[in-house]
Protein backbone atom coordinates (compact mmCIF):
# COMPACT_ATOMS: atom_id res chain seq x y z
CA UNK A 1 0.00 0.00 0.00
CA UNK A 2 3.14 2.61 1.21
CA UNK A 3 4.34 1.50 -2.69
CA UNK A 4 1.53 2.43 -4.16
CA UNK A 5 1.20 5.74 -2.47
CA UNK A 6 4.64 6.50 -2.93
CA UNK A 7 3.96 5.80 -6.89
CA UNK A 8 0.84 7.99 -6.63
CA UNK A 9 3.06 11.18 -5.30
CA UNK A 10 5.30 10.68 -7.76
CA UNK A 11 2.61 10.57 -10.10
CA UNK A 12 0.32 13.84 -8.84
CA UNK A 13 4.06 15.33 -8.54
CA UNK A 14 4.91 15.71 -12.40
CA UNK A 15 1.99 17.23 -13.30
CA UNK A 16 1.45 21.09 -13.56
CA UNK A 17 -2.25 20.89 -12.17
CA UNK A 18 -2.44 21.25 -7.79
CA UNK A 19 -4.18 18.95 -6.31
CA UNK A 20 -4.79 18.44 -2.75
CA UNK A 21 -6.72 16.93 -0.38
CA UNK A 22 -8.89 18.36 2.30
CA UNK A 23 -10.71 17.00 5.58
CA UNK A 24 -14.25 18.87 6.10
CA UNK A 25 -12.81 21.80 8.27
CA UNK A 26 -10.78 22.77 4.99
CA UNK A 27 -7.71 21.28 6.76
CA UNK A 28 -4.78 19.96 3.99
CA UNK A 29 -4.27 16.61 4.45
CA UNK A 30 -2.17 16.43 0.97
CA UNK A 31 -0.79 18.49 -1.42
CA UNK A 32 1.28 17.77 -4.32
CA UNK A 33 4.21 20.21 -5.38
CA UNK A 34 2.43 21.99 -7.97
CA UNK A 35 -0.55 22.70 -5.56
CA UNK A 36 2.33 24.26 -3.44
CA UNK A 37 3.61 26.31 -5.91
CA UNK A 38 0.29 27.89 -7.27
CA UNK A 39 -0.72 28.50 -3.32
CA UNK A 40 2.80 30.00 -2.60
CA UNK A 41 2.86 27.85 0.54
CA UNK A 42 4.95 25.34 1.85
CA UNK A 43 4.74 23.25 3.66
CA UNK A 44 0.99 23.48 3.29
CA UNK A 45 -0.05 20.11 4.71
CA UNK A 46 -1.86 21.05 8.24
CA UNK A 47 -2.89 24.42 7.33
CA UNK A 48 -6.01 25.27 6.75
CA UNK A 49 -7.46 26.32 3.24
CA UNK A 50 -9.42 29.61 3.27
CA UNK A 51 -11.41 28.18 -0.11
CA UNK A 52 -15.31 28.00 -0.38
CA UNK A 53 -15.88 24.50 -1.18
CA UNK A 54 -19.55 23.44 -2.08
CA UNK A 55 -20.26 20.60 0.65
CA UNK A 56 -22.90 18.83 -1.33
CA UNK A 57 -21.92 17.76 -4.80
CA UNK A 58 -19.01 18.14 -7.33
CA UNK A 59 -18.53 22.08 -7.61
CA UNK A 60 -15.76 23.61 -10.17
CA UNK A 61 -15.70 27.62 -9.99
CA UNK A 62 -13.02 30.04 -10.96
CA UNK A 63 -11.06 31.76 -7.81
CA UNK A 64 -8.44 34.19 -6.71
CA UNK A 65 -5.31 33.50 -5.28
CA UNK A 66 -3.83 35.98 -2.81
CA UNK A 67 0.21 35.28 -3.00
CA UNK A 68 3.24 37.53 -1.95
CA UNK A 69 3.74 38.36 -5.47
CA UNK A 70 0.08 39.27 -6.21
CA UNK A 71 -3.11 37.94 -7.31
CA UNK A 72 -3.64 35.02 -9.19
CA UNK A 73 -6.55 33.16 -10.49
CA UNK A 74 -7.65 29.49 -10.67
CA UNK A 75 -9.75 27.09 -11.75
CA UNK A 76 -11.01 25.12 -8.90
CA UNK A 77 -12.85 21.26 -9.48
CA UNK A 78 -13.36 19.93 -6.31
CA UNK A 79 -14.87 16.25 -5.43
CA UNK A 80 -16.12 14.63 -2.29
CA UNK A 81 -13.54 11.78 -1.09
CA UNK A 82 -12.60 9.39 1.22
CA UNK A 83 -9.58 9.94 3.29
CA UNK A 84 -8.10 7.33 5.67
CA UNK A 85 -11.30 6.90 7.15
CA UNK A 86 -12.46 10.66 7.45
CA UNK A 87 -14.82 12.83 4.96
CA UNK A 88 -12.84 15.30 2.94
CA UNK A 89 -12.79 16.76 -1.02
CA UNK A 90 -10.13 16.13 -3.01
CA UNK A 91 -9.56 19.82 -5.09
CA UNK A 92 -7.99 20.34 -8.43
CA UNK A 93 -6.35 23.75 -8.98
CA UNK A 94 -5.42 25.06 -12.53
CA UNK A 95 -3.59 28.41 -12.79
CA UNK A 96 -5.77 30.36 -15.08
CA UNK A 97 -4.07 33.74 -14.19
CA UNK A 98 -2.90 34.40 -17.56
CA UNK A 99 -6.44 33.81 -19.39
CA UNK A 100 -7.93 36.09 -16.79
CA UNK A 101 -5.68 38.88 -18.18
CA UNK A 102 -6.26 38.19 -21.53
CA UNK A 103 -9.87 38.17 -20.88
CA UNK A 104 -9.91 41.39 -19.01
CA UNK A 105 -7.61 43.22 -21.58
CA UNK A 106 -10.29 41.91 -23.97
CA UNK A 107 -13.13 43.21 -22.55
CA UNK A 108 -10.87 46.79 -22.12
CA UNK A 109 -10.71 46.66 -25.51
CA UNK A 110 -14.05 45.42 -26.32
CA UNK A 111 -15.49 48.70 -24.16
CA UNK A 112 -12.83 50.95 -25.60
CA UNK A 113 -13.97 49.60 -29.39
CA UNK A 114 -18.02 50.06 -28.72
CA UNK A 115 -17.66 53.75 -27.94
CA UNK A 116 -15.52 54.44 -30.49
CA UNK A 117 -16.70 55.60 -33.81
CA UNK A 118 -13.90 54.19 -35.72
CA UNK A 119 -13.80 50.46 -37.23
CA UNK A 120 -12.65 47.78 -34.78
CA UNK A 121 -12.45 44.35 -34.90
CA UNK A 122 -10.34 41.36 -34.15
CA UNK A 123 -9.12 37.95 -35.77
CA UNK A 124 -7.40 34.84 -34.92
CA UNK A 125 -3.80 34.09 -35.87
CA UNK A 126 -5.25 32.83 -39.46
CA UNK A 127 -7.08 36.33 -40.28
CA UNK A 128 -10.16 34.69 -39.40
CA UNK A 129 -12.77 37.52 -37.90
CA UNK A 130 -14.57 37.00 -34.65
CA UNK A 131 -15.69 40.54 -33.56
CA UNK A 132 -16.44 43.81 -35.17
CA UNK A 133 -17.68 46.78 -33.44
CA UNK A 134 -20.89 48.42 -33.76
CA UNK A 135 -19.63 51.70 -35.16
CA UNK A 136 -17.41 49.02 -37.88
CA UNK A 137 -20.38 46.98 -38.66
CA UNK A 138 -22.47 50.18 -39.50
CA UNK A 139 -19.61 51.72 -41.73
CA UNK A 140 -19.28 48.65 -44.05
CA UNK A 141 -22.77 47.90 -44.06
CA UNK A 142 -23.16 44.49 -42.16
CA UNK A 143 -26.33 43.75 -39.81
CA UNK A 144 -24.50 41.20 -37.16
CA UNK A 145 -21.38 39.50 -35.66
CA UNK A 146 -22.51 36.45 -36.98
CA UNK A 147 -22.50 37.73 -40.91
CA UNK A 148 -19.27 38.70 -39.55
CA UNK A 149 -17.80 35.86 -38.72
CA UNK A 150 -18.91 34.08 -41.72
CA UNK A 151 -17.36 36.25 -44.03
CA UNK A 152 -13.96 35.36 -45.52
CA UNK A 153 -11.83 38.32 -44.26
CA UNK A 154 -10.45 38.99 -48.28
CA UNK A 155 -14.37 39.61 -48.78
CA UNK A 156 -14.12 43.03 -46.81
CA UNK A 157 -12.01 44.81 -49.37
CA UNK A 158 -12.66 46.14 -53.00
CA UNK A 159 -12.20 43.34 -55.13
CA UNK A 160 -9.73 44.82 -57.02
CA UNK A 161 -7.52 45.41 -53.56
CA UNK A 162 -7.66 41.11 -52.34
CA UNK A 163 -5.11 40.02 -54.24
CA UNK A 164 -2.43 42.56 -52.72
CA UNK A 165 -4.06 42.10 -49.13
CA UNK A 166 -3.59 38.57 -49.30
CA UNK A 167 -0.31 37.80 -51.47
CA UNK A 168 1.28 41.27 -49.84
CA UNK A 169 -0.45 43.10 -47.01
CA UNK A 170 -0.83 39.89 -44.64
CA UNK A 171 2.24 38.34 -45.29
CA UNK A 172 3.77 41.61 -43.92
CA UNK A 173 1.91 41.69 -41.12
CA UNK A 174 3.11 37.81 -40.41
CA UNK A 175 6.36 39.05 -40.81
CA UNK A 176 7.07 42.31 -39.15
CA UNK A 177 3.96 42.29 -36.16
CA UNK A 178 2.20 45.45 -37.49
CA UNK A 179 1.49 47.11 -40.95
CA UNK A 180 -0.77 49.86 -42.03
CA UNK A 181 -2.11 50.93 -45.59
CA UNK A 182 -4.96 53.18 -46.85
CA UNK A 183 -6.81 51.09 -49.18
CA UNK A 184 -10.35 50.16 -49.96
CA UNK A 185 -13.56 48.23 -47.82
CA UNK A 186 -16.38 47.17 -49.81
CA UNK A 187 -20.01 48.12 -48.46
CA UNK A 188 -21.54 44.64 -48.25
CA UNK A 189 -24.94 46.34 -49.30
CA UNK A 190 -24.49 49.03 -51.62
CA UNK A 191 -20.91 47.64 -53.31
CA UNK A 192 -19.02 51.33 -52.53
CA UNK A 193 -15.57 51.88 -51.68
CA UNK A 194 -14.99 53.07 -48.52
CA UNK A 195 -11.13 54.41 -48.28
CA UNK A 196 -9.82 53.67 -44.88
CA UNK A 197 -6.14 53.71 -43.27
CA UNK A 198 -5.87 50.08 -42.30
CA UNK A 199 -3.90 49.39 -39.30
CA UNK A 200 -3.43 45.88 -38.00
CA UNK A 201 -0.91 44.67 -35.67
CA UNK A 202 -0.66 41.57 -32.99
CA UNK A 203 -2.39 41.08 -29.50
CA UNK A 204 0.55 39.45 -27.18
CA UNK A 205 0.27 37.68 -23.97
CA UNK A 206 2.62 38.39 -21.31
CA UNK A 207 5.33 36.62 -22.93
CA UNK A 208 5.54 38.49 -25.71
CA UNK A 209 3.84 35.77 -28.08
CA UNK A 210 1.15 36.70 -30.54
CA UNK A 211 -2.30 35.17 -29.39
CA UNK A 212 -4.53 37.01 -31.79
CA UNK A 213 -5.12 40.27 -34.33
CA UNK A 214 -6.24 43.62 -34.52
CA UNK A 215 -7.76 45.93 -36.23
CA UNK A 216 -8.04 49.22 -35.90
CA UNK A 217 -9.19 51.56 -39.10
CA UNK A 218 -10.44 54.89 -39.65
CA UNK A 219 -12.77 56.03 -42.72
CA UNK A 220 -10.74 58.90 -44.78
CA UNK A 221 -13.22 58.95 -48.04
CA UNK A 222 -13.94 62.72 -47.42
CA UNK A 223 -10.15 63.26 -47.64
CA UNK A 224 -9.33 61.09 -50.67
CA UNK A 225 -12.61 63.02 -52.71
CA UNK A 226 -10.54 66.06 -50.88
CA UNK A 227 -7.32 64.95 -52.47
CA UNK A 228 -9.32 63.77 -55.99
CA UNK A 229 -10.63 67.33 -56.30
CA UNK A 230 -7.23 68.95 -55.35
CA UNK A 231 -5.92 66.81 -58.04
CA UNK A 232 -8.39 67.88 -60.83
CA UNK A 233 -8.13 71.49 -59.83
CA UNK A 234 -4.08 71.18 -60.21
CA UNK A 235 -4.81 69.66 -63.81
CA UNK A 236 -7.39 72.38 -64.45
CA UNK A 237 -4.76 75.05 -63.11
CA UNK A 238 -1.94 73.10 -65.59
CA UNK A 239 -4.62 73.52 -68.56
CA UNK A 240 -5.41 76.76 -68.15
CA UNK A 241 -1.73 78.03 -67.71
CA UNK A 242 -0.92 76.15 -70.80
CA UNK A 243 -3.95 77.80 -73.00
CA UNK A 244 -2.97 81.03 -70.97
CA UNK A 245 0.67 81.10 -72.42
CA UNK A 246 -0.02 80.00 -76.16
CA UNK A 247 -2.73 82.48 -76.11
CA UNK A 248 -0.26 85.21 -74.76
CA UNK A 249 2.35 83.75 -77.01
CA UNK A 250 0.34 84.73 -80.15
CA UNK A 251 0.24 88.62 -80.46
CA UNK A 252 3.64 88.70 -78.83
CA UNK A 253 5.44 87.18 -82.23
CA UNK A 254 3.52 90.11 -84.77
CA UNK A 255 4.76 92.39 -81.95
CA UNK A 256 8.85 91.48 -82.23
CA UNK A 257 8.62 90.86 -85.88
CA UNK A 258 7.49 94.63 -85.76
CA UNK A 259 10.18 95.78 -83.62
CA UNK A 260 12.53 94.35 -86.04
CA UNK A 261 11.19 95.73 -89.31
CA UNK A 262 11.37 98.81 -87.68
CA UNK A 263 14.52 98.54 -87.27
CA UNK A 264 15.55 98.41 -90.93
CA UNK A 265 13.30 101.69 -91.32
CA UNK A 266 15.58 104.96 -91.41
CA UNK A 267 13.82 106.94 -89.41
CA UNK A 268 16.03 109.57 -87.77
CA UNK A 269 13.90 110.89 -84.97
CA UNK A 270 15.20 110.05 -81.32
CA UNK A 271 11.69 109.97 -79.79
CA UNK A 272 11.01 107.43 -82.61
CA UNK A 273 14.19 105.19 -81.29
CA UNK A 274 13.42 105.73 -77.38
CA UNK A 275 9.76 104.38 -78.19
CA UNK A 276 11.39 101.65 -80.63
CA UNK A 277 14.03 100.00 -77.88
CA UNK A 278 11.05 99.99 -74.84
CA UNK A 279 9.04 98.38 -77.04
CA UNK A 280 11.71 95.79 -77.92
CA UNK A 281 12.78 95.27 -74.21
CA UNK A 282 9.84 95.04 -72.71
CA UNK A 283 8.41 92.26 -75.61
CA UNK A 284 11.56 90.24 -75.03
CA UNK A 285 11.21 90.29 -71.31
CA UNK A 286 7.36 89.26 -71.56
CA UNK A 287 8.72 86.65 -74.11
CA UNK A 288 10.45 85.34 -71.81
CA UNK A 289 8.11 85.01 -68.94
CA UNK A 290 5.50 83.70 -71.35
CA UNK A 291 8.21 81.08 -72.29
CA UNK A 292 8.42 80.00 -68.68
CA UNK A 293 5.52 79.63 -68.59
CA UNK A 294 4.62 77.10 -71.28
CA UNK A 295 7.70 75.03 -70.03
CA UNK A 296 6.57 74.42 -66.64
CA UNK A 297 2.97 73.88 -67.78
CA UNK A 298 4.83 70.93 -70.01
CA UNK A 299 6.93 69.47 -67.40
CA UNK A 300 3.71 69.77 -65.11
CA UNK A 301 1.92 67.76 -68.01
CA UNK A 302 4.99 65.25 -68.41
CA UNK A 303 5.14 66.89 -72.20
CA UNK A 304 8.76 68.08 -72.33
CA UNK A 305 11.38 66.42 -73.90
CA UNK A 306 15.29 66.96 -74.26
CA UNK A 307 17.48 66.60 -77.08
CA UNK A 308 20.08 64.93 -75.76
CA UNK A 309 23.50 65.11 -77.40
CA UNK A 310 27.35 64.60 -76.38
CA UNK A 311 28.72 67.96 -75.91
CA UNK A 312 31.22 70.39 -74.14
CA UNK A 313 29.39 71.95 -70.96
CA UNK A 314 32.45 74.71 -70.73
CA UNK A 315 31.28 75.92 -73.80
CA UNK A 316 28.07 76.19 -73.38
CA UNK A 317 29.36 77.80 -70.52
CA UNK A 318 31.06 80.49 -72.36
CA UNK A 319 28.10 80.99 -74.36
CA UNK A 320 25.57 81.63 -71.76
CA UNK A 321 28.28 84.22 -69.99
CA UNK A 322 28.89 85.91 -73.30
CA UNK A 323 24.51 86.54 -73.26
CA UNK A 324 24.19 87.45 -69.76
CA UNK A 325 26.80 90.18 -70.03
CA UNK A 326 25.23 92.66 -71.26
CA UNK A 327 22.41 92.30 -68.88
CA UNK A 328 24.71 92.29 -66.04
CA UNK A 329 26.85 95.03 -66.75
CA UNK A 330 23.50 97.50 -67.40
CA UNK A 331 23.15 97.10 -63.76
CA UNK A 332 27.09 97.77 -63.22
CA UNK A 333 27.21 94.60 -61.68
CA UNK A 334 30.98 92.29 -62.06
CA UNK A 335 30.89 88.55 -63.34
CA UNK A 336 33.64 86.94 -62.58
CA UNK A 337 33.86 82.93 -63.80
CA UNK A 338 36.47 79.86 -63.11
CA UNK A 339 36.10 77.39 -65.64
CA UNK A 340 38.48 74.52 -65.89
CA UNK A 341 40.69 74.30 -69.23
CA UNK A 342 39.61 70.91 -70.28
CA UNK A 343 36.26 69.93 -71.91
CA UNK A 344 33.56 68.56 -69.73
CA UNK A 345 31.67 66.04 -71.41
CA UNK A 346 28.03 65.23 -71.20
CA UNK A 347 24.85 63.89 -71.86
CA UNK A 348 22.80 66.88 -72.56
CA UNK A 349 20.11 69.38 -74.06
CA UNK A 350 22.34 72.54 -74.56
CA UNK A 351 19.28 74.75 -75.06
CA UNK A 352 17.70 73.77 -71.92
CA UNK A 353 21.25 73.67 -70.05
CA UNK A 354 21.87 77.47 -71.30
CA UNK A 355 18.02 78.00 -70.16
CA UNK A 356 19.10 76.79 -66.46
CA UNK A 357 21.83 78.79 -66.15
CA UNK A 358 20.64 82.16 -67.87
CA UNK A 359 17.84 81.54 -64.98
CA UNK A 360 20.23 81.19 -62.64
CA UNK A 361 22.22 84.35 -63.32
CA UNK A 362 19.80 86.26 -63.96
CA UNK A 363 18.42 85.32 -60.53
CA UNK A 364 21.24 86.67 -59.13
CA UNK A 365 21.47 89.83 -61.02
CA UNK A 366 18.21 90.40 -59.86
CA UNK A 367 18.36 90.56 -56.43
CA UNK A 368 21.97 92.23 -56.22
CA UNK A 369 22.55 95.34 -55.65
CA UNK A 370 24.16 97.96 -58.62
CA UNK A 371 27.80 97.56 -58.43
CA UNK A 372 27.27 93.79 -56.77
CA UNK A 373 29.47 90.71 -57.90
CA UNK A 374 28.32 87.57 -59.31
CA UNK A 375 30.38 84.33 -59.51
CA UNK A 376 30.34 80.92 -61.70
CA UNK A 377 32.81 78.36 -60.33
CA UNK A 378 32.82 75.09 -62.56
CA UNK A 379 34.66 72.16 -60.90
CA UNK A 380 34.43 68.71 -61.94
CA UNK A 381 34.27 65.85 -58.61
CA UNK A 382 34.52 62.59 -59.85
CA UNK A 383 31.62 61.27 -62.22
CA UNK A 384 30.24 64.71 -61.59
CA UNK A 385 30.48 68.48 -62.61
CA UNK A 386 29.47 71.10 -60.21
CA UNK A 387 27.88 74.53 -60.90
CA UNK A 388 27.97 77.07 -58.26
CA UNK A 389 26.35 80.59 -58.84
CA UNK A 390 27.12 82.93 -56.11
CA UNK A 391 26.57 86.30 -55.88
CA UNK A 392 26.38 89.18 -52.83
CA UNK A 393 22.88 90.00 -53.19
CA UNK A 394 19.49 90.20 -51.08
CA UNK A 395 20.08 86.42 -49.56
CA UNK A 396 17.55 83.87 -48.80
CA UNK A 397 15.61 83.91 -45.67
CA UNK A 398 15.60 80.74 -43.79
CA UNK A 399 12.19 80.41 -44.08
CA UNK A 400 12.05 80.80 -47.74
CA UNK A 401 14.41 78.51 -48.34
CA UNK A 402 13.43 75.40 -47.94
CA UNK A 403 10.65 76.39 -50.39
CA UNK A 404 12.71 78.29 -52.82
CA UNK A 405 12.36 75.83 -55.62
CA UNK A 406 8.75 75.89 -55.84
CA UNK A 407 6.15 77.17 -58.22
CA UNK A 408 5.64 80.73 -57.54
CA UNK A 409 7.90 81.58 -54.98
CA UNK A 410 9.75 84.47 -54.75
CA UNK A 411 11.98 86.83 -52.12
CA UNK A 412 10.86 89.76 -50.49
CA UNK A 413 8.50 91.77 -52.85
CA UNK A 414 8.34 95.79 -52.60
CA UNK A 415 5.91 97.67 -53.10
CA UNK A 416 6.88 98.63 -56.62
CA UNK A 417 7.84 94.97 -57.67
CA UNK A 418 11.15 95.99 -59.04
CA UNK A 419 12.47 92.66 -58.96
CA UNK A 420 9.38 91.42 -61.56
CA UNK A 421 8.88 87.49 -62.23
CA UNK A 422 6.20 84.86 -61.63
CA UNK A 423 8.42 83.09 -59.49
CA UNK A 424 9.09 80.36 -61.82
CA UNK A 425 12.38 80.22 -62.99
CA UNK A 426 14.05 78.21 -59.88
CA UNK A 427 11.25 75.69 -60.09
CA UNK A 428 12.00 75.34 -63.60
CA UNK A 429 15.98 75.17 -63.22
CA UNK A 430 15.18 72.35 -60.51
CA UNK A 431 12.75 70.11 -63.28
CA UNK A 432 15.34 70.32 -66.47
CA UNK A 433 18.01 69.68 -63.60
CA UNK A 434 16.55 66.68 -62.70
CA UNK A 435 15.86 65.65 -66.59
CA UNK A 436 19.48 65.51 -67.00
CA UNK A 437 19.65 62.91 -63.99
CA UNK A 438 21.34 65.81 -61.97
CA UNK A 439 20.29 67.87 -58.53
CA UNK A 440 20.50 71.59 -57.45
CA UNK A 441 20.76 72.87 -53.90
CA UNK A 442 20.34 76.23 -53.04
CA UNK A 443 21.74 77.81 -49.53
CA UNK A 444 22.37 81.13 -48.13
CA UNK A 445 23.62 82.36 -45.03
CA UNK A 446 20.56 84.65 -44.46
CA UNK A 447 18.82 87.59 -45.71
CA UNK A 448 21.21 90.64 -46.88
CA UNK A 449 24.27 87.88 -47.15
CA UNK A 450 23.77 86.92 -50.37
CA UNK A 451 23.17 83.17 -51.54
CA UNK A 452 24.96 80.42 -53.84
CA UNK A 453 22.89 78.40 -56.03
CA UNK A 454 24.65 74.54 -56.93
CA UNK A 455 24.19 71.93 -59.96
CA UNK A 456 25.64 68.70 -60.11
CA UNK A 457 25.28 66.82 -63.27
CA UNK A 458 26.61 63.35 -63.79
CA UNK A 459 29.63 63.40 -66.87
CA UNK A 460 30.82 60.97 -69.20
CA UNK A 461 33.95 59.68 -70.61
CA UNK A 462 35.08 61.89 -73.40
CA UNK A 463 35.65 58.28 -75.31
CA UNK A 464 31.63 57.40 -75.25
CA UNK A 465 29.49 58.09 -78.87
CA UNK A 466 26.26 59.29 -78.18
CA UNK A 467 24.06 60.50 -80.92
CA UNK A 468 25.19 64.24 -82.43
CA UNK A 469 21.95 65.78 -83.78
CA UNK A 470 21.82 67.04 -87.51
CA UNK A 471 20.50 69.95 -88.99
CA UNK A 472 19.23 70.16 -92.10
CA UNK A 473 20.51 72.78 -94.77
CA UNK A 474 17.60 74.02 -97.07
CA UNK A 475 18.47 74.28 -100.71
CA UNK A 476 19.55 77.15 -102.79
CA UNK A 477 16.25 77.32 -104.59
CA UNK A 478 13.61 76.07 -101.83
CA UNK A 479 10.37 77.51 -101.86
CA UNK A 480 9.20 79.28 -98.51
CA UNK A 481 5.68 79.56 -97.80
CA UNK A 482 4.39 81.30 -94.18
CA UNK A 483 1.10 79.59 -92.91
CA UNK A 484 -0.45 80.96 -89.81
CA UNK A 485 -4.15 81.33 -89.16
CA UNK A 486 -3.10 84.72 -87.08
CA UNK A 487 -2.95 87.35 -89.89
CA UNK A 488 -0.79 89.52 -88.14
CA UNK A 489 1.95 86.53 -87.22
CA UNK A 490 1.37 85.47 -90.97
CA UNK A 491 1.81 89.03 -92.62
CA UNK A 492 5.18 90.27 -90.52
CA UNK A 493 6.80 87.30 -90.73
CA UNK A 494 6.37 87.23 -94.73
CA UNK A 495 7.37 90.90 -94.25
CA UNK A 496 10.46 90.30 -92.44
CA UNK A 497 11.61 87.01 -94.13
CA UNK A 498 11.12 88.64 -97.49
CA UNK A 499 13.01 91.89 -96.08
CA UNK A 500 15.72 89.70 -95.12
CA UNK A 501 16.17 88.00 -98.23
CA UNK A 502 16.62 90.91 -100.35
């Protein structure tokens, strides 16, 4: 019989359940270890056992624990027995501590999901829904938890969005323990899309292991019809820019080709000449802006395009200096450039690179000061050439600067706008930058202390062929024919061509 008992401890002993044995007082009469361990009392046989314990019948409850380190919870089965002659109960204790948390964190969140108006629900390990909140179940249309639950979760989405939830979004989540995404629900009764930032992530247990997932999403359809109508607005804007400058464009060619036929005119009165030269300034100067214009509407439209060719950028270097000379000096201003003595070879539209870099210096002419000094430093850094315009003019203020590339910005304006401009030409040297695979910074060491403008284009080895573009010659005896459907375009261009040719 001792053998048997002896067997028995050993047995109750290896398992992780307590079990003891009391007499009808609630005295222990046995205890295995486990039963020891979950009480946090030992030696326990003799003491008494502060438990409820249904006299009658088989009773099985859930109960708390009151040990030095805290409370605890536990499953309590208890039986009437037998022992050595005396009535007692035999009690099984399971430690249950950690499912009371859980289910306590649960119902937290539960509470904390039913008064909030945002969709919240949670799944299993396999993405397998088994609550929604109210507020969720409302948004998406669906009448009960148990629709819910019988609803594949791929089922919730557009049905042009399941494939990447399943084969992309999910997987991440497996992976990494959280992921967000704004993407689309479906409205189970009227088939809309409902845009919503998605954010899922894993519910842990005390050890840090993933026992379940949530949900958590918010509805953001009023801002994505927000950001739709921004975006048609921005096209409408690009549109109307674009018919703006070709519409501007038009009278401004009959215009210049009058300024130059007047030209060939000898007419000897200085009045006449004054009148003549404003006329011709000012057209160029609107030409240009108009020109701006119509390029950023085309970059803004993706409808530029560079012809690229292999070519020296120190001389088209020179060239743009030689041009922005005299516009300089009218304003008494010194330019002073460093070029290196060897070709620089690139990839490039010369046009558009002389178009960045007039921009640039005349930028700098603009806002410096009669008498001021403007500098182009050329430098080549590996794979690279570098650019740098400096001059000691008006600055950049540091709150303007982190703009300064963008459409319509400009410095300070005065009352009399003497500096003039749409505030287009940096955002325009930053797009046909970037078209040539390059970058341009711009930095300053505050207002009054004049700024630097810098371009870095990648270069290539003088040894590469790259495509040199041809132009065609027309023949001795080609026929020229104007065709305009603007009469005044048509009739001082055939004026001025046929001037020319005599």
């Amino acid at each position: 019989m001792n053998t048997r008992l002896r067997k028995l401890d050993l047995i109750l002993d290896t398992i992780t359940d307590g079990v003891l044995v009391v007499d009808s007082q609630g005295v222990v009469l046995y205890a295995n270890q486990a039963a020891e361990t979950l009480l946090a009392r030992s030696p326990i046989v003799g003491q008494s056992l502060a438990i409820p314990i249904n006299p009658d019948k088989n009773s099985h409850q859930d109960i708390n624990l009151i040990r030095p380190n805290g409370l605890a919870w536990a499953e309590m089965r208890s039986t009437p027995i037998e022992w050595d002659g005396q009535s007692g109960y035999v009690i099984a204790l399971r430690d249950i501590t950690e499912r009371k948390h859980m289910e306590l964190e649960r119902q937290k969140f539960v509470s904390l999901a039913d008064n909030s108006m945002d969709f919240i629900g949670i799944c299993d390990m396999n993405f397998t829904p088994f609550y929604i909140n109210e507020a969720g179940m409302r948004l998406i249309g669906i009448d009960s938890l148990e629709q819910c639950i019988r609803t594949p979760i791929q089922e919730f989405f557009f049905p042009e969005d399941q494939r990447f939830i399943l084969e992309e979004f999910f997987p991440r989540v497996m992976r990494e323990g959280h992921a967000d995404v704004e993407i689309r629900f479906r409205h189970f009764k009227t088939g809309a899309a409902i845009w919503m930032i998605y954010n899922v992530f894993f519910i842990k247990d005390s050890t840090g292991e993933p026992v379940g997932i949530a949900i958590v999403s918010r509805d953001i359809s009023s801002r994505k019809q927000a950001e739709a109508a921004l975006r048609k607005a921005d096209q409408h804007k690009d549109e109307f820019l674009a018919m703006l400058a070709h519409e501007l464009r038009n009278p401004l060619a009959p215009i210049s080709n009058a300024t130059h036929i007047l030209d060939m005119l000898k007419l000897e009165d200085t009045r006449f000449h004054w009148a003549k030269n404003i006329i011709k300034r000012q057209v160029t100067h609107l030409a240009r802006l108009v020109d701006d214009l119509l390029d950023v509407s085309r970059i803004a439209r993706g409808k530029i395009s560079l012809k690229k060719e292999r070519l020296d950028l120190v001389e088209v270097i020179k060239s743009v200096l030689e041009t922005a000379q005299g516009l300089i000096s009218a304003k008494q201003q010194h330019l002073n450039a460093c070029l290196p003595n060897q070709p620089i070879m690139l990839e490039g539209d010369s046009v558009r690179l002389s178009q960045v870099l007039l921009n640039l210096l005349d930028n700098a002419s603009k806002y410096s000061p009669e008498g001021g000094r403007i500098e182009v430093d050329v430098q080549r850094l590996g794979g690279e050439v570098e650019i740098q315009v400096r001059d000691n003019g008006t600055g950049i203020s540091t709150e303007l600067l982190p703009t300064i590339f963008g459409l319509f910005q400009q410095g300070t304006r005065t009352l009399d706008r003497s500096q003039g401009g749409l505030g287009i030409g940096l955002t325009l040297v930053k797009r046909l930058v970037e078209l040539h695979g390059g970058q341009v910074t711009a930095s300053s060491p505050g207002a009054g202390l004049g700024s630097t403008f810098s371009i870095r284009l990648p270069t290539i080895d003088e040894g590469t062929t790259l495509p040199v573009s041809k132009t065609s010659v027309p023949s001795p005896n080609a026929e020229m024919r104007v065709v305009d459907d603007n009469s005044d375009v048509r009739e001082s261009n055939t004026l001025l061509l046929t001037a020319n040719l005599r």
